[in-house]
PDB file of N, CA and C in Angstrom:
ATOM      1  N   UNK A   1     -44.916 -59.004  48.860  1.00  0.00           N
ATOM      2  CA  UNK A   1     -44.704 -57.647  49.320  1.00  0.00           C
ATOM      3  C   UNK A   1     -43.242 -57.288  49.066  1.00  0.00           C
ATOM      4  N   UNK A   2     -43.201 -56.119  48.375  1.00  0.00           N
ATOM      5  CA  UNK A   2     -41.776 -55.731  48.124  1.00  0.00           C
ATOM      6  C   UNK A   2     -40.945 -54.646  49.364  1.00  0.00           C
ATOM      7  N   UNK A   3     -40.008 -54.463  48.847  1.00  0.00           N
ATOM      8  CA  UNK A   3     -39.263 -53.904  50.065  1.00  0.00           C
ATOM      9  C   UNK A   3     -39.662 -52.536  50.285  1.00  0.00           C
ATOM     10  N   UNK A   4     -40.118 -51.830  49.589  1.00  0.00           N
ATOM     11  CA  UNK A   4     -40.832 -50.265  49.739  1.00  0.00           C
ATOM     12  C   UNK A   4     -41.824 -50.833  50.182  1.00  0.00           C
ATOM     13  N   UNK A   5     -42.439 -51.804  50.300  1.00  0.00           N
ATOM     14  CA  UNK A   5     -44.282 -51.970  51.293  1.00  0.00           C
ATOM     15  C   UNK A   5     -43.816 -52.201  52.364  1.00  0.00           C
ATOM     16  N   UNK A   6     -42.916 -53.541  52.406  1.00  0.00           N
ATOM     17  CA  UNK A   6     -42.430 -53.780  53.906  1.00  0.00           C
ATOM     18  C   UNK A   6     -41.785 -52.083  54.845  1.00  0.00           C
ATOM     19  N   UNK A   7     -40.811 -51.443  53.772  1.00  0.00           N
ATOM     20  CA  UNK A   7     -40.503 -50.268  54.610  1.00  0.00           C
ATOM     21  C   UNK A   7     -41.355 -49.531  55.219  1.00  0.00           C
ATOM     22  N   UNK A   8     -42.697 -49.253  54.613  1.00  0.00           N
ATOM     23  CA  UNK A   8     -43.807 -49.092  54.602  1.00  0.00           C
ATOM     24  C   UNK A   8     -44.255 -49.009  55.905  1.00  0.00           C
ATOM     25  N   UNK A   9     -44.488 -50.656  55.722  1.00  0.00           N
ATOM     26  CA  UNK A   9     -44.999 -51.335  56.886  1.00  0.00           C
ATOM     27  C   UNK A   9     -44.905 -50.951  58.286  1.00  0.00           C
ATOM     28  N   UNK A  10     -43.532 -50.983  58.418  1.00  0.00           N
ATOM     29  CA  UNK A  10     -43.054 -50.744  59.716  1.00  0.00           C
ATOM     30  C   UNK A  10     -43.226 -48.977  59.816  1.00  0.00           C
ATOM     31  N   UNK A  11     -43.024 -47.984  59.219  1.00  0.00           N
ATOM     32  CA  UNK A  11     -43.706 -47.074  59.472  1.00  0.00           C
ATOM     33  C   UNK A  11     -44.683 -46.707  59.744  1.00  0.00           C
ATOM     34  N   UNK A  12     -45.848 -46.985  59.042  1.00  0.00           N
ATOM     35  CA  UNK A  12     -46.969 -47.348  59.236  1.00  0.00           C
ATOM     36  C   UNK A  12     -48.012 -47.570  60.829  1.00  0.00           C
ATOM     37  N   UNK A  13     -46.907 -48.789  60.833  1.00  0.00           N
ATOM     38  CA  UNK A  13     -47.144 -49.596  62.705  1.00  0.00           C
ATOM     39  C   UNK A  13     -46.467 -48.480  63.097  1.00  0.00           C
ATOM     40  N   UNK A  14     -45.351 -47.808  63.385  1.00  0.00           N
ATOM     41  CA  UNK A  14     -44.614 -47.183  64.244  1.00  0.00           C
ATOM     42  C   UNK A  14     -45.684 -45.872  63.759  1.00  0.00           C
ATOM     43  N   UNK A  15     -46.470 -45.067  62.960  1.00  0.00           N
ATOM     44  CA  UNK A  15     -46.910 -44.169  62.936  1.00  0.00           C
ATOM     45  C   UNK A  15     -48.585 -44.315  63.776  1.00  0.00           C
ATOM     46  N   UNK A  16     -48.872 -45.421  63.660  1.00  0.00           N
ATOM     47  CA  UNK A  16     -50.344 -46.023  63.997  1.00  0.00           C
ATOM     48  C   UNK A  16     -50.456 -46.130  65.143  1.00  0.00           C
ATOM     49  N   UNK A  17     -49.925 -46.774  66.088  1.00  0.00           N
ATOM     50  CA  UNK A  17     -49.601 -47.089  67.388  1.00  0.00           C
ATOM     51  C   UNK A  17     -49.212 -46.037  68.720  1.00  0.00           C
ATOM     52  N   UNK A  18     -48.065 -45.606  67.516  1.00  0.00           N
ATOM     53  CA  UNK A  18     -47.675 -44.346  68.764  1.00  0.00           C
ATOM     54  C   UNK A  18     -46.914 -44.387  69.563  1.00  0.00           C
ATOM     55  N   UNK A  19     -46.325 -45.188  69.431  1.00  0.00           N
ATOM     56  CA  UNK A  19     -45.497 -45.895  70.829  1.00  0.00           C
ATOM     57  C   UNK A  19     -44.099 -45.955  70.212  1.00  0.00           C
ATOM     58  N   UNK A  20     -43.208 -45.802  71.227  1.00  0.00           N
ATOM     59  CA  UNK A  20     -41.741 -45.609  71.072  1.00  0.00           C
ATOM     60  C   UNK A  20     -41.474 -47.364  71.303  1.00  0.00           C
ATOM     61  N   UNK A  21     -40.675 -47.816  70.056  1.00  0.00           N
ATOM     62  CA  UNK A  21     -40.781 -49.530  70.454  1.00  0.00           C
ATOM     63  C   UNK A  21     -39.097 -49.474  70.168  1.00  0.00           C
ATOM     64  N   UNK A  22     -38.252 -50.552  70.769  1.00  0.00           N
ATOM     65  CA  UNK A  22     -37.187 -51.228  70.565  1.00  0.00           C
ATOM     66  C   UNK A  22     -37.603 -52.394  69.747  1.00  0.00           C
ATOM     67  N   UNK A  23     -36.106 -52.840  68.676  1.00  0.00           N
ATOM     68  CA  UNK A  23     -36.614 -53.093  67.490  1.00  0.00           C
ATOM     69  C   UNK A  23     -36.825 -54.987  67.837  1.00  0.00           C
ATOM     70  N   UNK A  24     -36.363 -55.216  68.780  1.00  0.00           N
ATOM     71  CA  UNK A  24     -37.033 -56.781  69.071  1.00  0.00           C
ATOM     72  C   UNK A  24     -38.217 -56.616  69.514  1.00  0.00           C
ATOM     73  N   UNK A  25     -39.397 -55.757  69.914  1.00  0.00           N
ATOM     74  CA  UNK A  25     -40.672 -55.784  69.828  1.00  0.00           C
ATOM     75  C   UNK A  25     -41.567 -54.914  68.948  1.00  0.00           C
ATOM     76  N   UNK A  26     -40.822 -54.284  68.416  1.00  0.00           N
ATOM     77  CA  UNK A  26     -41.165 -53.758  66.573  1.00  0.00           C
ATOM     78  C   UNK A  26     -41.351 -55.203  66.022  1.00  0.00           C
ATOM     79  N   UNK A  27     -40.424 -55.998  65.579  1.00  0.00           N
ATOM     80  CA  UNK A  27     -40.211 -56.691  64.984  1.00  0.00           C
ATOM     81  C   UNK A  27     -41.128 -58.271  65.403  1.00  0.00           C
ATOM     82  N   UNK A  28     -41.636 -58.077  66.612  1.00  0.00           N
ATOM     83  CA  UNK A  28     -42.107 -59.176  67.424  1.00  0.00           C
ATOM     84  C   UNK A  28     -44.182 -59.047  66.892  1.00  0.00           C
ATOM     85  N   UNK A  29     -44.373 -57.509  67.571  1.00  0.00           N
ATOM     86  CA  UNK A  29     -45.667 -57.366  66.747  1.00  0.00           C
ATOM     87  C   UNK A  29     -45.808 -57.369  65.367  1.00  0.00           C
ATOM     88  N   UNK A  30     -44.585 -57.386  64.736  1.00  0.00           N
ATOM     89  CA  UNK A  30     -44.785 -57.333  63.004  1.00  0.00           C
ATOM     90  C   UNK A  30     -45.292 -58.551  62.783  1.00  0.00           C
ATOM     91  N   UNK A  31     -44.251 -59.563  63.474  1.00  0.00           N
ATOM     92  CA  UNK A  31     -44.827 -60.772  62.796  1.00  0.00           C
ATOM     93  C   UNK A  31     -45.926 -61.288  63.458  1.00  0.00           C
ATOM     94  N   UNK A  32     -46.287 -61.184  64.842  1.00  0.00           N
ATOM     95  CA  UNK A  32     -47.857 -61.683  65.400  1.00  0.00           C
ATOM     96  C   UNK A  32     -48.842 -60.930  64.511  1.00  0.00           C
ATOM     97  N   UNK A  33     -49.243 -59.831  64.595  1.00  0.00           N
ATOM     98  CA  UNK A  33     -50.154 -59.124  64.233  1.00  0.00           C
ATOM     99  C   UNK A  33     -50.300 -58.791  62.672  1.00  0.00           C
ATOM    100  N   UNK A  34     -49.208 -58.654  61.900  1.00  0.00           N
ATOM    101  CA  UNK A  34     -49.201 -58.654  60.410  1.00  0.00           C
ATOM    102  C   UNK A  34     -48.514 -59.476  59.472  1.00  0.00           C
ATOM    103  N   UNK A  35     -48.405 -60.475  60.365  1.00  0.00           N
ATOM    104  CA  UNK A  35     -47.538 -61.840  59.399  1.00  0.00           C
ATOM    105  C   UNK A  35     -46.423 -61.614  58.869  1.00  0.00           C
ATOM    106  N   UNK A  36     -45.312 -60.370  59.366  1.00  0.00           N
ATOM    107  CA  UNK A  36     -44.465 -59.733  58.367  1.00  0.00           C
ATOM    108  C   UNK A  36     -43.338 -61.499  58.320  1.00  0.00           C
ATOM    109  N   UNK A  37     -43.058 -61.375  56.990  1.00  0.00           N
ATOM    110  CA  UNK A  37     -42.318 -62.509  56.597  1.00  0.00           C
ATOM    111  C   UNK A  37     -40.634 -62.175  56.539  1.00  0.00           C
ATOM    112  N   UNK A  38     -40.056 -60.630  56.642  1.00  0.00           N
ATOM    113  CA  UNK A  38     -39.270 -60.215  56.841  1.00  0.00           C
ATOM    114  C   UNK A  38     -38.039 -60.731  58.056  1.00  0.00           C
ATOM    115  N   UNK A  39     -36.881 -60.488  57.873  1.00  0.00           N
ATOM    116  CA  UNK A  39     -36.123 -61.256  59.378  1.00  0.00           C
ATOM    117  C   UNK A  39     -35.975 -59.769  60.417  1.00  0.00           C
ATOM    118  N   UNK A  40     -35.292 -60.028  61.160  1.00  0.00           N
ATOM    119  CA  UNK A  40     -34.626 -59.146  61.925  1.00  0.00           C
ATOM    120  C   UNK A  40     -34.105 -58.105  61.696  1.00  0.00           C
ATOM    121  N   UNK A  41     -32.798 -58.924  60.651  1.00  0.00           N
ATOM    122  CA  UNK A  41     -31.950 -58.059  60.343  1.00  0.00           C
ATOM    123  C   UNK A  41     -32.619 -56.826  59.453  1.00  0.00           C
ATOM    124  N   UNK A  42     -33.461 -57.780  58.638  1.00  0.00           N
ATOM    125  CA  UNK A  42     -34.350 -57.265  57.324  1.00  0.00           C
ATOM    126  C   UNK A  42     -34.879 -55.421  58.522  1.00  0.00           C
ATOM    127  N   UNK A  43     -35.396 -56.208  59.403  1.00  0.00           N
ATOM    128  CA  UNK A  43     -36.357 -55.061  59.944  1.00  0.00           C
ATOM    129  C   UNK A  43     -34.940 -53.823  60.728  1.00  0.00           C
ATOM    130  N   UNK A  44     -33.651 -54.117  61.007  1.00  0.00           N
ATOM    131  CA  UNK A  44     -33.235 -53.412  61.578  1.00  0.00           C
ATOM    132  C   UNK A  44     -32.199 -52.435  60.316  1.00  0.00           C
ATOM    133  N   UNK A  45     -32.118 -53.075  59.015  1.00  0.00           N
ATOM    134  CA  UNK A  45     -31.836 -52.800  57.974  1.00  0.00           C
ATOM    135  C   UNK A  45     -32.791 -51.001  57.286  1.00  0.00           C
ATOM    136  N   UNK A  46     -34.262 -51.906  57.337  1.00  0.00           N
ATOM    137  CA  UNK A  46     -35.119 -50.673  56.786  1.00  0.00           C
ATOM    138  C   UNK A  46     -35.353 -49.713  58.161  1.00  0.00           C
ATOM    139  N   UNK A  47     -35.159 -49.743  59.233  1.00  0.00           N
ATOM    140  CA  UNK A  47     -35.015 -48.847  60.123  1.00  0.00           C
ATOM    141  C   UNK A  47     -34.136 -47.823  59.786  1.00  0.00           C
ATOM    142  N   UNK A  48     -32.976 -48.199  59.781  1.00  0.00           N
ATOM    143  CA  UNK A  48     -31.613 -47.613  59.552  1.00  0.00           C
ATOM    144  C   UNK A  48     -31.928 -46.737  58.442  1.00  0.00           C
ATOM    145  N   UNK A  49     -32.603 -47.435  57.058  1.00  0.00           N
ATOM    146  CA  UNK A  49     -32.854 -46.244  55.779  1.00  0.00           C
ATOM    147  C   UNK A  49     -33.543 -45.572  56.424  1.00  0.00           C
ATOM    148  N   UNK A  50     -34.637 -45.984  57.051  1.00  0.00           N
ATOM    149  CA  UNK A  50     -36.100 -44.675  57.124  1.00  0.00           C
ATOM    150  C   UNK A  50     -35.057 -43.322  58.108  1.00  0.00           C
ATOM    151  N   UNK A  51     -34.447 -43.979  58.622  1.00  0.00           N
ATOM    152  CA  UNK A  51     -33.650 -42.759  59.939  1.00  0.00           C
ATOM    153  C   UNK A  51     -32.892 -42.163  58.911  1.00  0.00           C
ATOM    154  N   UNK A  52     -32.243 -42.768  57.616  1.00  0.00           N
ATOM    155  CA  UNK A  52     -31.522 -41.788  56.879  1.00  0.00           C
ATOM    156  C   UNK A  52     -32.346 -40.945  55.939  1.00  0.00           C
ATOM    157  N   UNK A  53     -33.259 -41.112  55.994  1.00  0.00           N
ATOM    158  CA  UNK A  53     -34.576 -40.564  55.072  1.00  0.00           C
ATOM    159  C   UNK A  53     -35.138 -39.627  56.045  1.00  0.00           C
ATOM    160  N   UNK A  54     -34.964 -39.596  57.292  1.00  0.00           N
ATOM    161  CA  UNK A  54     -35.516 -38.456  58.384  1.00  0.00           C
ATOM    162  C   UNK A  54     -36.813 -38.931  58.665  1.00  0.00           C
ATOM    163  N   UNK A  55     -37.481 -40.112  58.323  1.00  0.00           N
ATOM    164  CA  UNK A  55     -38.540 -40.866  58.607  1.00  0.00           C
ATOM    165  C   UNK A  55     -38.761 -40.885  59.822  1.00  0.00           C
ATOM    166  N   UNK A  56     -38.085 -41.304  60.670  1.00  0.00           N
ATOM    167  CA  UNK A  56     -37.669 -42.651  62.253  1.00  0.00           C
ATOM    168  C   UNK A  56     -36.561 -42.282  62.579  1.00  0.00           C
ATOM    169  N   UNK A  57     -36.757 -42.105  63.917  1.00  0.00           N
ATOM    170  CA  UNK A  57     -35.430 -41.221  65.147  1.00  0.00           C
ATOM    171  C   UNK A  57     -35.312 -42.144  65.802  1.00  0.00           C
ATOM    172  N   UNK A  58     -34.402 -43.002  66.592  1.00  0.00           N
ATOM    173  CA  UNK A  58     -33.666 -43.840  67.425  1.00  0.00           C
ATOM    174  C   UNK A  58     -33.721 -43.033  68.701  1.00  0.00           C
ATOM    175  N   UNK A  59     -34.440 -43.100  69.480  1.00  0.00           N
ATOM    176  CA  UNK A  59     -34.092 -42.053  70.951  1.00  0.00           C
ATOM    177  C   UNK A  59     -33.686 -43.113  71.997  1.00  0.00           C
ATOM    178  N   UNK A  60     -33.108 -42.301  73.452  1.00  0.00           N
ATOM    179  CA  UNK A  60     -32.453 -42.971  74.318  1.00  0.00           C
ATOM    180  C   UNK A  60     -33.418 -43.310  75.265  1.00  0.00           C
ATOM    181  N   UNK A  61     -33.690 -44.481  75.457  1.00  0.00           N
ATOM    182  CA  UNK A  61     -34.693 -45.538  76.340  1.00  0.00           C
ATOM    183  C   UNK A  61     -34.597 -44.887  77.951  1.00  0.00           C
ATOM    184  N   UNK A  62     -33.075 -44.367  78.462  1.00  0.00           N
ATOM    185  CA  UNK A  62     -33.140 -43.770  79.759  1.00  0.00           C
ATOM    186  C   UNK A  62     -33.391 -42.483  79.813  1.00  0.00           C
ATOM    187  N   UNK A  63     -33.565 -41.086  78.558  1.00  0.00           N
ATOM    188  CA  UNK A  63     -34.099 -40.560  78.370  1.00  0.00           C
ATOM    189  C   UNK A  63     -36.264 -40.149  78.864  1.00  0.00           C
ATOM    190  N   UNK A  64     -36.211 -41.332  77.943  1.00  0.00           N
ATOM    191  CA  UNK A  64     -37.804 -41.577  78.380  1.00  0.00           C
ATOM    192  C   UNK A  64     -38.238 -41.432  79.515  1.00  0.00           C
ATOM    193  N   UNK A  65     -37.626 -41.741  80.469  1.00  0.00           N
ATOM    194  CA  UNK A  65     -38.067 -42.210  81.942  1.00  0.00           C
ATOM    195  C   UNK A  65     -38.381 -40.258  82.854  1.00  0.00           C
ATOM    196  N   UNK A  66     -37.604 -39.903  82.008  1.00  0.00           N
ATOM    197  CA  UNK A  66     -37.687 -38.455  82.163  1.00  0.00           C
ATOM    198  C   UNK A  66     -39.043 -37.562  81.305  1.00  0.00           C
ATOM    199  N   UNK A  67     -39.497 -38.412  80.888  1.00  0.00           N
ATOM    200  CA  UNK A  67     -40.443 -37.805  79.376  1.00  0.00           C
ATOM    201  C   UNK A  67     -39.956 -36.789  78.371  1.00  0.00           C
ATOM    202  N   UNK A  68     -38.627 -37.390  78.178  1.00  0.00           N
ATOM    203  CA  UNK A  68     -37.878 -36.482  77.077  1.00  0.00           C
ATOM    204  C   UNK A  68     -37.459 -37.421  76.002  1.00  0.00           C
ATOM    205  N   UNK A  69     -37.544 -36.786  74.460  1.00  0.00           N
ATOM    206  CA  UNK A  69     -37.077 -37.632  73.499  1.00  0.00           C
ATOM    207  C   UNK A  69     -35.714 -37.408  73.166  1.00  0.00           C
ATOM    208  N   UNK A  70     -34.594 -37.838  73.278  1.00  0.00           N
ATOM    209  CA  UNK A  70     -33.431 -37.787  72.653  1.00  0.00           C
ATOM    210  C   UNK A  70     -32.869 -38.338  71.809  1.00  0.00           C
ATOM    211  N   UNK A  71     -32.675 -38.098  70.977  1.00  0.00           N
ATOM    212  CA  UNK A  71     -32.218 -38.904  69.334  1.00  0.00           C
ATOM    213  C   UNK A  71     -30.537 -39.325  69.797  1.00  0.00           C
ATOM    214  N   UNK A  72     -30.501 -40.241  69.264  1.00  0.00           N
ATOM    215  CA  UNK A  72     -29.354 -41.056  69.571  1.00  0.00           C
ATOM    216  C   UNK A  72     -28.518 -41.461  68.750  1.00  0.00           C
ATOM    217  N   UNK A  73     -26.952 -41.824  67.822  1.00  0.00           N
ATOM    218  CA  UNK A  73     -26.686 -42.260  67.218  1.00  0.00           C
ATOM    219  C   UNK A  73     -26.406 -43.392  67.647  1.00  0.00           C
ATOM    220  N   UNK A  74     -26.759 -44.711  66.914  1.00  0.00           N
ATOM    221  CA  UNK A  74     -26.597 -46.116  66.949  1.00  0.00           C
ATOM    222  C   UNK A  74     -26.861 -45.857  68.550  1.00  0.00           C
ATOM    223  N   UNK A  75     -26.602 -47.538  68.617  1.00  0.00           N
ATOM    224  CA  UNK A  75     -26.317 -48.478  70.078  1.00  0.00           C
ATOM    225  C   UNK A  75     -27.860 -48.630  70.159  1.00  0.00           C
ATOM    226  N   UNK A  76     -27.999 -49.189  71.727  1.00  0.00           N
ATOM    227  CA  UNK A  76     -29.711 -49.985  71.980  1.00  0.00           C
ATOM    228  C   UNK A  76     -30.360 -48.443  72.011  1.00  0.00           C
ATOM    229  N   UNK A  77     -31.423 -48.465  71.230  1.00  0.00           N
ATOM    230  CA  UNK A  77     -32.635 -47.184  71.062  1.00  0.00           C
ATOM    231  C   UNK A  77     -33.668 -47.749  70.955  1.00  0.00           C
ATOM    232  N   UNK A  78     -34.874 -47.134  71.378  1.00  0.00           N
ATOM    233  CA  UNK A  78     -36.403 -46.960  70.633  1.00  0.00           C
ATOM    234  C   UNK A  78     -36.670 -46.120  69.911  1.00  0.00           C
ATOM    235  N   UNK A  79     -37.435 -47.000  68.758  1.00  0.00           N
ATOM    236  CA  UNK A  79     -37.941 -46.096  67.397  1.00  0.00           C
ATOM    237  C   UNK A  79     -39.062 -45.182  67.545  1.00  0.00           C
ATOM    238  N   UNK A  80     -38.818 -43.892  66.985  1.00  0.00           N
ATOM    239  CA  UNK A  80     -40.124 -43.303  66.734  1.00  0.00           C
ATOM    240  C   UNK A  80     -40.236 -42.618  65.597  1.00  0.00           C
ATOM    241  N   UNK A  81     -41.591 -42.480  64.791  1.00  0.00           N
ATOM    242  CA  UNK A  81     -41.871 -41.495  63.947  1.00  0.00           C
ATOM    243  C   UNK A  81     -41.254 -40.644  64.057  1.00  0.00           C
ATOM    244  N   UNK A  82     -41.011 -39.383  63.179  1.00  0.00           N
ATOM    245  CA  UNK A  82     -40.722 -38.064  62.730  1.00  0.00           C
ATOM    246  C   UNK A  82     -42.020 -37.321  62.446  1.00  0.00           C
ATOM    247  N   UNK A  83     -41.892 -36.199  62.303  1.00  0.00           N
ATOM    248  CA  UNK A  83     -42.860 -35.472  62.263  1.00  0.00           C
ATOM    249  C   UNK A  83     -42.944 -35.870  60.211  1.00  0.00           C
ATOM    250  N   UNK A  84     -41.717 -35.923  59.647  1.00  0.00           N
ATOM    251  CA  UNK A  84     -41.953 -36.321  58.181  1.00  0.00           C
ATOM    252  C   UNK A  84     -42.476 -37.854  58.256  1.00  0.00           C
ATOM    253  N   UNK A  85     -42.119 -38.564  59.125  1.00  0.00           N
ATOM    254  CA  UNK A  85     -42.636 -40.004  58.978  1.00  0.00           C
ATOM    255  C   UNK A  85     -44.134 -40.268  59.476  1.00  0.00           C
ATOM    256  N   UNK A  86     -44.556 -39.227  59.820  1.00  0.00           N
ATOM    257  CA  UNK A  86     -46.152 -39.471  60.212  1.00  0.00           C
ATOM    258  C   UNK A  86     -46.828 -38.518  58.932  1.00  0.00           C
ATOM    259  N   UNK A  87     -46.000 -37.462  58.432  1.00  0.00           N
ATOM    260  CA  UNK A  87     -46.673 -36.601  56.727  1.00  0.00           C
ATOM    261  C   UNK A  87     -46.646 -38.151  55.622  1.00  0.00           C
ATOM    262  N   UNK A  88     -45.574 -38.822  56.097  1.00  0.00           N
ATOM    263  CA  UNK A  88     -45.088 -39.866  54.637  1.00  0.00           C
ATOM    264  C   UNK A  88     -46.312 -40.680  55.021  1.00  0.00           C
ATOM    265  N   UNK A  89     -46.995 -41.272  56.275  1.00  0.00           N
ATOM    266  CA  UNK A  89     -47.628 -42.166  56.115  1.00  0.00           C
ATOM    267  C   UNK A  89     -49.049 -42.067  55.082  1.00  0.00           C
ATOM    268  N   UNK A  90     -49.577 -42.951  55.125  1.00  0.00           N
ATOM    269  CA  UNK A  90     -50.611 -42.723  54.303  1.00  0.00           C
ATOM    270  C   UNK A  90     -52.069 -43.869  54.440  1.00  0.00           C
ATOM    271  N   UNK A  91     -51.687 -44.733  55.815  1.00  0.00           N
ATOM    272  CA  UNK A  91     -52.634 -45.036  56.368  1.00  0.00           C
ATOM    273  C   UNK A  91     -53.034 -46.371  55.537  1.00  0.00           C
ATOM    274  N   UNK A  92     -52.294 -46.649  54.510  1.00  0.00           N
ATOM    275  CA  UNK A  92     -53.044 -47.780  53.328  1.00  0.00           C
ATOM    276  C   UNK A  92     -52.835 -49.089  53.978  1.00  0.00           C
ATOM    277  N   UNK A  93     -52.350 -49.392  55.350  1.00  0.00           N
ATOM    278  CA  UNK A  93     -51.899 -50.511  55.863  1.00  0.00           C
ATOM    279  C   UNK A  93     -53.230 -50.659  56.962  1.00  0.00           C
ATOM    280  N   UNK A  94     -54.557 -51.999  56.802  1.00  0.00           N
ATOM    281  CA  UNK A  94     -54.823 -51.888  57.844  1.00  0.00           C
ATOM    282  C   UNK A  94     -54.788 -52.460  59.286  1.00  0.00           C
ATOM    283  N   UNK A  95     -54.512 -51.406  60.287  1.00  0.00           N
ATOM    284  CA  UNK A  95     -54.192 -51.838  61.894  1.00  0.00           C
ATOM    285  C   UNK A  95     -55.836 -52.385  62.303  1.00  0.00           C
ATOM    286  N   UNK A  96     -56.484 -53.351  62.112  1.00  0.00           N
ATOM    287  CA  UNK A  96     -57.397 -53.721  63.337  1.00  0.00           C
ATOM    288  C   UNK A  96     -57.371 -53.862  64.478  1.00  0.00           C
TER     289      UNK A  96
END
């Protein structure tokens, strides 16, 4: 799997799921559930592009608690889709 599938990937899960994840349990279901062979860094690396691609927003975790999304620059965040990162998906990954 090359690095555009893996980027993929994790969109994909983050578009499939639905769920606002921090990237040590992004990265935790990648590898239980889809064997991702990728590291950490690997996964906090293609985060960072997809957010510069307008893919995936970083929002503030104490935000949430309020049921509000706030986009965040850097520091500890949870990932979520974009409204372009759920058009980009394309579903070819399958979630059982």
């Amino acid at each position: 799997m090359g690095k555009a599938d893996r980027k993929q990937l994790v969109l994909e899960f983050l578009v499939h799921h639905g769920l606002a994840l921090p990237p040590a349990a992004l990265y935790r279901n990648l590898r239980l559930h889809h064997n991702a062979t990728f590291s950490a860094k690997s996964l906090d690396n293609y985060l960072d592009e997809l957010d510069t691609e307008g893919l995936v927003v970083r929002i503030d975790p104490d935000a949430m608690e309020e049921r509000a999304v706030k986009p965040i620059d850097g520091g500890r965040g949870y990932w979520l889709p974009t409204e372009a990162g759920i058009e980009a998906a394309d579903d070819s990954f399958s979630f059982g």
